[in-house]
Protein backbone atom coordinates (compact mmCIF):
# COMPACT_ATOMS: atom_id res chain seq x y z
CA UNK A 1 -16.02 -3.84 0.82
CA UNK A 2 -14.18 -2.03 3.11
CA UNK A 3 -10.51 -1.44 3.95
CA UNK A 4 -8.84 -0.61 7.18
CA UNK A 5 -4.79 -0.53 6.94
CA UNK A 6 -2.56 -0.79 9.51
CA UNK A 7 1.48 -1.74 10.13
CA UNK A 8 2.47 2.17 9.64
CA UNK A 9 4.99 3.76 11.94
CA UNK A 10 8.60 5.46 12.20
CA UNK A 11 11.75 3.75 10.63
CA UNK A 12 15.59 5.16 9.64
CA UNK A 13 16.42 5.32 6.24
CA UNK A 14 16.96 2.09 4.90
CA UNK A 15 14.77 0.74 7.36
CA UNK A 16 11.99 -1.90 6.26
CA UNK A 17 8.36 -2.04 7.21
CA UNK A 18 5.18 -4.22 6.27
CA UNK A 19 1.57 -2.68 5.73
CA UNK A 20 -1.18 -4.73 5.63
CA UNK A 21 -4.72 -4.20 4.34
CA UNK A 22 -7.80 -5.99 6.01
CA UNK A 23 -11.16 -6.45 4.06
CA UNK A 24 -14.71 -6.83 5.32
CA UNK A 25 -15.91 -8.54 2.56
CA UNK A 26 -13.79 -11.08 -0.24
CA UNK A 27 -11.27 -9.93 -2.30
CA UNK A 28 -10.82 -12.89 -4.23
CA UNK A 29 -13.68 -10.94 -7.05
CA UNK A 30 -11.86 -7.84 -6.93
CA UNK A 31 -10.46 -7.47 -10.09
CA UNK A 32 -7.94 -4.71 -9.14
CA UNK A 33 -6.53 -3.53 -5.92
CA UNK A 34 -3.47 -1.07 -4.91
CA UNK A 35 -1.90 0.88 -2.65
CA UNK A 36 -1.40 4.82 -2.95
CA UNK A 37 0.43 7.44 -0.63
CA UNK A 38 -0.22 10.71 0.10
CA UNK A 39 2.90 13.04 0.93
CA UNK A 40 2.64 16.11 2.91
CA UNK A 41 1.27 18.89 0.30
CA UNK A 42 1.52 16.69 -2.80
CA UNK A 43 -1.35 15.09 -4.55
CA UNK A 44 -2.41 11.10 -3.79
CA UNK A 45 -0.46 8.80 -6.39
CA UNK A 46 -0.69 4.95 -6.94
CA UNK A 47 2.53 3.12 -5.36
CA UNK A 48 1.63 -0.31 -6.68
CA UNK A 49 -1.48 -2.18 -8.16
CA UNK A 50 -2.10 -5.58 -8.58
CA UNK A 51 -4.79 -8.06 -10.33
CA UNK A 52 -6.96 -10.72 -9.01
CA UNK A 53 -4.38 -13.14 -10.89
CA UNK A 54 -0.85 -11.39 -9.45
CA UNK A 55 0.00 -9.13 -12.15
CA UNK A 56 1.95 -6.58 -10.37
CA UNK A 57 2.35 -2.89 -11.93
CA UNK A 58 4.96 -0.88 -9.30
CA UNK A 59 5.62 2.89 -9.78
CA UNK A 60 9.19 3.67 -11.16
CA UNK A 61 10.24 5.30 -7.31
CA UNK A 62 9.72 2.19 -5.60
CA UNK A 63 10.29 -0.92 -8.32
CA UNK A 64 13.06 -3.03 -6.43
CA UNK A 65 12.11 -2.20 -3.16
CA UNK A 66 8.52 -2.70 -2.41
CA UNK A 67 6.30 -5.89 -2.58
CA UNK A 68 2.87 -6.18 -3.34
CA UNK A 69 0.88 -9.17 -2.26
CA UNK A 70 -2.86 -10.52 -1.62
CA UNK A 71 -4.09 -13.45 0.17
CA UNK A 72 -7.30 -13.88 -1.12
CA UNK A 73 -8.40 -16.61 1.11
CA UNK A 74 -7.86 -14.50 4.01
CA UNK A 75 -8.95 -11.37 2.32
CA UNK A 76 -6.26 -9.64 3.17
CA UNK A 77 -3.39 -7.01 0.93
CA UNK A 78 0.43 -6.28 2.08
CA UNK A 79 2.99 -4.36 1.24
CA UNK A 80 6.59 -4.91 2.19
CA UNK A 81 8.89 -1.78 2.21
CA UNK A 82 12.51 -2.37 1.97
CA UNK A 83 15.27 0.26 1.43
CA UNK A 84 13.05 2.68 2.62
CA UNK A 85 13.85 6.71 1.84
CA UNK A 86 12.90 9.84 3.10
CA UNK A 87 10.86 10.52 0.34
CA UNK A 88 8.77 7.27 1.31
CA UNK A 89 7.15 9.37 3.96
CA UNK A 90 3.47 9.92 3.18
CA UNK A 91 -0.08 8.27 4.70
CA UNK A 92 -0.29 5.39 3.00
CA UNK A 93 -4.03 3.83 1.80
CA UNK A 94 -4.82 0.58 -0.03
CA UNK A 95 -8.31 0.63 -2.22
CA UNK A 96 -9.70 -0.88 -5.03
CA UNK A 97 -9.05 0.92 -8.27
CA UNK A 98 -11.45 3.06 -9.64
CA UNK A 99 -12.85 3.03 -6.07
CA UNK A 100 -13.85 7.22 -4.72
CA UNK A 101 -14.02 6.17 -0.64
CA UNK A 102 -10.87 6.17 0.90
CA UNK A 103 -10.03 4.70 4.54
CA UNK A 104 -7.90 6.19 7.39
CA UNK A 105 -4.71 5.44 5.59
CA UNK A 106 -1.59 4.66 7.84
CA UNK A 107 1.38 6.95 8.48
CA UNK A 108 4.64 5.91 7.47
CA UNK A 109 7.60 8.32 8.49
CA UNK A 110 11.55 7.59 7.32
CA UNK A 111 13.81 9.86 8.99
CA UNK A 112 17.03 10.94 7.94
């Protein structure tokens, strides 16, 4: 399966955006699926993960203001980003846990 993400961009603080997450193949067997980030000079790190059933599992930084979601039948993962901070800013990526191939990711920049 692969995953292309788009719906990155440039918002204000406290600005809102919506990624999404396209697959080639179905989702609906993939047991468990996420989106990371990647900030400028800082290590990858798991934003939010979620099962083929809906169990969420959000990192402390963002619980409250982002929302996972899948759509199985369309194969197809969001996120929505509310309150959005500074410290939001990173490429963001969605992939399939445990997963070592990582897609173009899509830039998401908050100003100040």
């Amino acid at each position: 399966v692969q995953l292309v993400e788009s719906g990155g961009g440039t918002v204000p603080t406290g600005g809102s955006l919506r990624l999404s997450c396209a697959a080639s193949g179905t989702t609906g067997s993939i047991a468990l699926m996420g989106w990371f980030r990647q900030a400028p000079g800082k290590q990858r790190e798991r934003v939010v993960s979620i099962t083929s059933g809906g169990k969420e599992n959000y990192a402390d930084s963002v619980k409250g203001r982002f929302t996972i979601s899948r759509d199985n039948a369309r194969n197809m993962m969001y996120l929505q980003m509310n309150s959005l901070k500074p410290e939001d800013t990173a490429i963001y990526y969605c992939n399939i846990l445990g997963n070592s191939d990582w897609g173009q990711g899509t830039l998401v920049t908050v100003s100040s």
